[in-house]
C-alpha atoms as a PDB file:
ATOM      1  CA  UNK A   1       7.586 -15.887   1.027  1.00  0.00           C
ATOM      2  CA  UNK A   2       6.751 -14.085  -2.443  1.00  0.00           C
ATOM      3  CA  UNK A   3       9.222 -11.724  -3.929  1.00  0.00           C
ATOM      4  CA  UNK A   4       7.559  -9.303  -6.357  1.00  0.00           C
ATOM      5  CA  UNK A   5       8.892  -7.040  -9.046  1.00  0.00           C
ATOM      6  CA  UNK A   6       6.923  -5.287 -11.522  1.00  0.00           C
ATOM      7  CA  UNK A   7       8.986  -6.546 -14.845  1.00  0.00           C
ATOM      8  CA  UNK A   8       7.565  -2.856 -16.398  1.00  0.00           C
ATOM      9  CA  UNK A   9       9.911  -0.939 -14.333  1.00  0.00           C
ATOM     10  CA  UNK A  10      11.816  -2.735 -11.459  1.00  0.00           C
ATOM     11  CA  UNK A  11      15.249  -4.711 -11.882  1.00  0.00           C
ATOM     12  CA  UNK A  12      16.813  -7.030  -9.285  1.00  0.00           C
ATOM     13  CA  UNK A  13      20.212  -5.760  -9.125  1.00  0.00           C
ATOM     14  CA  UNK A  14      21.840  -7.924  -6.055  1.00  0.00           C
ATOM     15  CA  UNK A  15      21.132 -10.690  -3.682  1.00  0.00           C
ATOM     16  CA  UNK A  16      16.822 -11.497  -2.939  1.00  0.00           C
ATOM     17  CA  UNK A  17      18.328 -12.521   0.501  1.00  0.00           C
ATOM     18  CA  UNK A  18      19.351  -8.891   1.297  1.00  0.00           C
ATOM     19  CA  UNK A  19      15.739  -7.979   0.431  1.00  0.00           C
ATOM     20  CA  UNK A  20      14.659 -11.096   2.907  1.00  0.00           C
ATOM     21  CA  UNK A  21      16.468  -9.604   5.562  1.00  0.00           C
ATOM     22  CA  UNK A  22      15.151  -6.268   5.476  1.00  0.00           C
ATOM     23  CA  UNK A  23      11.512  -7.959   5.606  1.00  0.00           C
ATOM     24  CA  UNK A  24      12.386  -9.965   8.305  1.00  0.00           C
ATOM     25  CA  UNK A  25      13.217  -7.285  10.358  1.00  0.00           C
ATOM     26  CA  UNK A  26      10.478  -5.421  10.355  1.00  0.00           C
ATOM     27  CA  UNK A  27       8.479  -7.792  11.637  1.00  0.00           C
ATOM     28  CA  UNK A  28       5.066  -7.754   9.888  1.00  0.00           C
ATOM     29  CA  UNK A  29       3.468  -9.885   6.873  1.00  0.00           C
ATOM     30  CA  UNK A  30       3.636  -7.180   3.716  1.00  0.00           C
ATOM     31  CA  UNK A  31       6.883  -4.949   2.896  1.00  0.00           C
ATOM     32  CA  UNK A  32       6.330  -2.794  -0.080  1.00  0.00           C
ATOM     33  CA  UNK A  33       8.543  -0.656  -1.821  1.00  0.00           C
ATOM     34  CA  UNK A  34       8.665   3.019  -1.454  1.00  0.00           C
ATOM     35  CA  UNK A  35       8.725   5.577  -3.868  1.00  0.00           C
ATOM     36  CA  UNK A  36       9.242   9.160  -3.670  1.00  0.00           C
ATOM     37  CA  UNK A  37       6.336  11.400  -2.835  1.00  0.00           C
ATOM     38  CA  UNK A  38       4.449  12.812  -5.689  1.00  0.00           C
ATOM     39  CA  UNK A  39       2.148  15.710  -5.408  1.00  0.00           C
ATOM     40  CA  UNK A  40      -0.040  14.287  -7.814  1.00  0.00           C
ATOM     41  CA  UNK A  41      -1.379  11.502  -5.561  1.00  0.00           C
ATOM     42  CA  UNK A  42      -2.155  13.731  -3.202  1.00  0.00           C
ATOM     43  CA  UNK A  43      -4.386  16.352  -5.734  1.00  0.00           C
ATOM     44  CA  UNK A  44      -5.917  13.320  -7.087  1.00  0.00           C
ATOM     45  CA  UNK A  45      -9.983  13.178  -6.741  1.00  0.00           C
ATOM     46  CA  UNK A  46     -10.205   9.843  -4.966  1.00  0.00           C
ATOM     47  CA  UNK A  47     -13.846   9.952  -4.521  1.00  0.00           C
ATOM     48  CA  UNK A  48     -13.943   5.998  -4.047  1.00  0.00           C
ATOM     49  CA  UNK A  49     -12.762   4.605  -1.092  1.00  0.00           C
ATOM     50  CA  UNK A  50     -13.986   1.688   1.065  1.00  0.00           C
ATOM     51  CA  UNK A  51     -17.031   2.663   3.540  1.00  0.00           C
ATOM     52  CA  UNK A  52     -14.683   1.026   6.152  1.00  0.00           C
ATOM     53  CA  UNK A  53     -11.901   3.134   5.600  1.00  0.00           C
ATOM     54  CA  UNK A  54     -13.934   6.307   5.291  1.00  0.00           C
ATOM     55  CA  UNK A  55     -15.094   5.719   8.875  1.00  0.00           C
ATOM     56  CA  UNK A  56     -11.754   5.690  10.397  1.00  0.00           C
ATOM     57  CA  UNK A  57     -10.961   8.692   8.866  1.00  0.00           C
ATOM     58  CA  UNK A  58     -13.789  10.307   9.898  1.00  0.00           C
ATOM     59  CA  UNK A  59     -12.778   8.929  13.545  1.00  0.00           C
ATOM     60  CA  UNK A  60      -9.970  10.536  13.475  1.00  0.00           C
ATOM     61  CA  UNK A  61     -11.381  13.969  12.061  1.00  0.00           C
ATOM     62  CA  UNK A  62      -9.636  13.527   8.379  1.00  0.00           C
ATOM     63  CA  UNK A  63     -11.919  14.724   5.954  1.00  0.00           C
ATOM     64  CA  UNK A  64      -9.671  15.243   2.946  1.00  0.00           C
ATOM     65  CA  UNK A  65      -9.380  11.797   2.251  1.00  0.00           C
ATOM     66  CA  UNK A  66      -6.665  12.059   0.109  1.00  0.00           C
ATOM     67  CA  UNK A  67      -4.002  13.685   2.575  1.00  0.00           C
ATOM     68  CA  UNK A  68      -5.371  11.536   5.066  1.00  0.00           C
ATOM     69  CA  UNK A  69      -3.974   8.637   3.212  1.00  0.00           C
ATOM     70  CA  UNK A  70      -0.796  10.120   2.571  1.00  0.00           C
ATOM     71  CA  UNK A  71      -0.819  10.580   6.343  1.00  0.00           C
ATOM     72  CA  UNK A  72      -1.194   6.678   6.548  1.00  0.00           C
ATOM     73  CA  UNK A  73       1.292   6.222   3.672  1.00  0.00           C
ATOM     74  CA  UNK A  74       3.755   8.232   6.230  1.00  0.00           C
ATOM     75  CA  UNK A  75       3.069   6.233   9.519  1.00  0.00           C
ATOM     76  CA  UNK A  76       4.281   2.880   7.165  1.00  0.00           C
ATOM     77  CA  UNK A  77       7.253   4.522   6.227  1.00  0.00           C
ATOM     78  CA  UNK A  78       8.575   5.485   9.848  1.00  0.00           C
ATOM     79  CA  UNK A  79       7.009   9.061   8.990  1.00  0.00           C
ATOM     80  CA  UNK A  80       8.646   9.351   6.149  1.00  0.00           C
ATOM     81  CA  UNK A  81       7.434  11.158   3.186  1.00  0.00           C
ATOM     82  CA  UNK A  82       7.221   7.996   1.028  1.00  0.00           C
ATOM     83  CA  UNK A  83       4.652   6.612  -0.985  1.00  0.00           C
ATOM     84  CA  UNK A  84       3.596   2.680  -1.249  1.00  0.00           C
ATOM     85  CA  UNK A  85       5.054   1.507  -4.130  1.00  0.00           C
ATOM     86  CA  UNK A  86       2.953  -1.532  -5.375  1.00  0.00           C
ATOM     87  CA  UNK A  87       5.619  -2.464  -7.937  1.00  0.00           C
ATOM     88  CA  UNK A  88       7.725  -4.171  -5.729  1.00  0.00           C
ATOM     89  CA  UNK A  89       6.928  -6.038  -2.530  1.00  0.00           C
ATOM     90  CA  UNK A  90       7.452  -9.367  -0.509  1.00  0.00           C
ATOM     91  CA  UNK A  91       5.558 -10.977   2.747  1.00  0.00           C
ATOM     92  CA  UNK A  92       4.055 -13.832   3.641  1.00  0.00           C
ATOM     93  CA  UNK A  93       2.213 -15.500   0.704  1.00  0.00           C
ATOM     94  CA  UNK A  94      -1.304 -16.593   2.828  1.00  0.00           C
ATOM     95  CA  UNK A  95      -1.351 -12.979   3.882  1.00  0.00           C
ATOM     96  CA  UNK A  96      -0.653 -11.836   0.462  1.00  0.00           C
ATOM     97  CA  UNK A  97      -3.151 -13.640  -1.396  1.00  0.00           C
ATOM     98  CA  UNK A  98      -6.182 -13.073   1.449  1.00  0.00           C
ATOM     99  CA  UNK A  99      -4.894  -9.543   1.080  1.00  0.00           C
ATOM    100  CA  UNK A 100      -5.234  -8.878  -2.283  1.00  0.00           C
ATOM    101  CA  UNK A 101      -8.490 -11.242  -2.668  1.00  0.00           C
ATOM    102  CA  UNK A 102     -10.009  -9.586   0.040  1.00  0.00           C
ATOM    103  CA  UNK A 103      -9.668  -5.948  -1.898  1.00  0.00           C
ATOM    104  CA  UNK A 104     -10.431  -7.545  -5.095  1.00  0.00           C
ATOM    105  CA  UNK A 105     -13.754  -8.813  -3.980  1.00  0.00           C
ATOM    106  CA  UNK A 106     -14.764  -5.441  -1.931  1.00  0.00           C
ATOM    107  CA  UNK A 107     -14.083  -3.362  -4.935  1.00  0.00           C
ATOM    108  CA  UNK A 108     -16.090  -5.795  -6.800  1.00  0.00           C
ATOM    109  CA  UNK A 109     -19.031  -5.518  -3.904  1.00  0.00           C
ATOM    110  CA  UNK A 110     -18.726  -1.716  -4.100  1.00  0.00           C
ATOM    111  CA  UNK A 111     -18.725  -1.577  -7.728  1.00  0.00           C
ATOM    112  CA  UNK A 112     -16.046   0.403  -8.455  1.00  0.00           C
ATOM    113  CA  UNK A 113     -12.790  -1.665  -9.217  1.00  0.00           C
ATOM    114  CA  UNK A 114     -12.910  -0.246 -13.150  1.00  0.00           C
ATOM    115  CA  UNK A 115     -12.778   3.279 -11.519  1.00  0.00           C
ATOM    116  CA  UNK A 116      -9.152   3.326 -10.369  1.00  0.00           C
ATOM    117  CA  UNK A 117      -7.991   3.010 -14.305  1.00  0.00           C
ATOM    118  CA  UNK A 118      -5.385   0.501 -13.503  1.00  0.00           C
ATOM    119  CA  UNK A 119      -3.749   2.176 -11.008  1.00  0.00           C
ATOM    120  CA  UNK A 120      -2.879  -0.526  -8.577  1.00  0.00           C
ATOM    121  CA  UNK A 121      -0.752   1.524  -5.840  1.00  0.00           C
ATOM    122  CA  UNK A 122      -3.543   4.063  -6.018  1.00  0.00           C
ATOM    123  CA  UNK A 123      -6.046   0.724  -4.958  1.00  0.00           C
ATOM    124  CA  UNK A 124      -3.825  -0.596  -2.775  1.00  0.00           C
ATOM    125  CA  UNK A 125      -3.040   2.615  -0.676  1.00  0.00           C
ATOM    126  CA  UNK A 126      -7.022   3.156  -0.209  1.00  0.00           C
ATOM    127  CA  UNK A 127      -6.647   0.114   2.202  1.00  0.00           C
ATOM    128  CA  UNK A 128      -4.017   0.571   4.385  1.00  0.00           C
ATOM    129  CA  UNK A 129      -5.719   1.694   7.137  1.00  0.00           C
ATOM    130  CA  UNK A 130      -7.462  -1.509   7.602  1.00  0.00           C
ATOM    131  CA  UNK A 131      -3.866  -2.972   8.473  1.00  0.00           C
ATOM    132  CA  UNK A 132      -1.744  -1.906  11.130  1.00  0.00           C
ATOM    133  CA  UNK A 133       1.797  -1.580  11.061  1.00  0.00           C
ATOM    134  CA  UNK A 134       2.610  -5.093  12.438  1.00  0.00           C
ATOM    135  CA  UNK A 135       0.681  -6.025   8.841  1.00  0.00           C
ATOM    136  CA  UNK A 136       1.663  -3.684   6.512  1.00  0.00           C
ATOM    137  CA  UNK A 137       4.478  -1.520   5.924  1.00  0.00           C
ATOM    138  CA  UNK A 138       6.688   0.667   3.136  1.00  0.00           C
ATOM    139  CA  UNK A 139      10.408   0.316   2.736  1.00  0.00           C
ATOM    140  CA  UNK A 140      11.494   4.052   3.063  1.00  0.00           C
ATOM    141  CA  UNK A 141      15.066   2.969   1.410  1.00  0.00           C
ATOM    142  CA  UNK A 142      13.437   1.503  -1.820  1.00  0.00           C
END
């Protein structure tokens, strides 16, 4: 397993292994952190996204793409109104790094990884719905 916390912001305050149970039982490969919804994200221009993900939202009849997201940002949270939080996280470490590679090299295909001005749970969130739920999910209790 891999236990993240972004040093910026985050503090471990009691025991990893209560953190390792929670993953464990939600059975999938990627917790992340939630954080409180911010109207912001959603008013954001986010006029790069993955051609991949822009086709299942256009499946499912979601053309603003950025509400649509939140909408996927809910389903991980148990319909929740909670956003990924990509400053703290655990899962599986293979899944992790093929994860993370495998965005980092299609934003580097697509030529826009500069774009997103260093705003990683901005990146990150314009992926989830290539994961499903048994993948990927968000800790609604932060």
């Amino acid at each position: 397993y891999l236990l993240y916390f972004d040093s910026r912001d985050a503090i471990l305050q009691d025991d990893p292994q209560k953190i390792l149970n929670i993953f464990l039982s939600k059975n999938c490969k990627l917790l992340f952190s939630g954080t409180e919804f911010n109207n912001d994200f959603q008013n954001k221009k986010m006029q790069y996204y993955n051609p991949k993900v822009i086709n299942i939202l256009k499946k499912e009849n979601l053309n603003d793409y950025g509400k649509a997201l939140f909408e996927y940002s809910k389903k991980r949270a148990n319909n929740n109104t909670v956003f990924l939080n990509s400053g703290g996280f655990i899962g599986y470490i293979k899944f992790i790094k093929n994860t993370f590679q495998y965005i980092l090299n299609d934003m580097k295909k697509l030529g826009f990884l500069h774009k997103f001005n260093n705003d990683d749970k901005v990146l990150i969130h314009n992926y989830l719905p290539l994961y499903s739920t048994d993948e990927i999910q968000i800790d609604i209790y932060f």
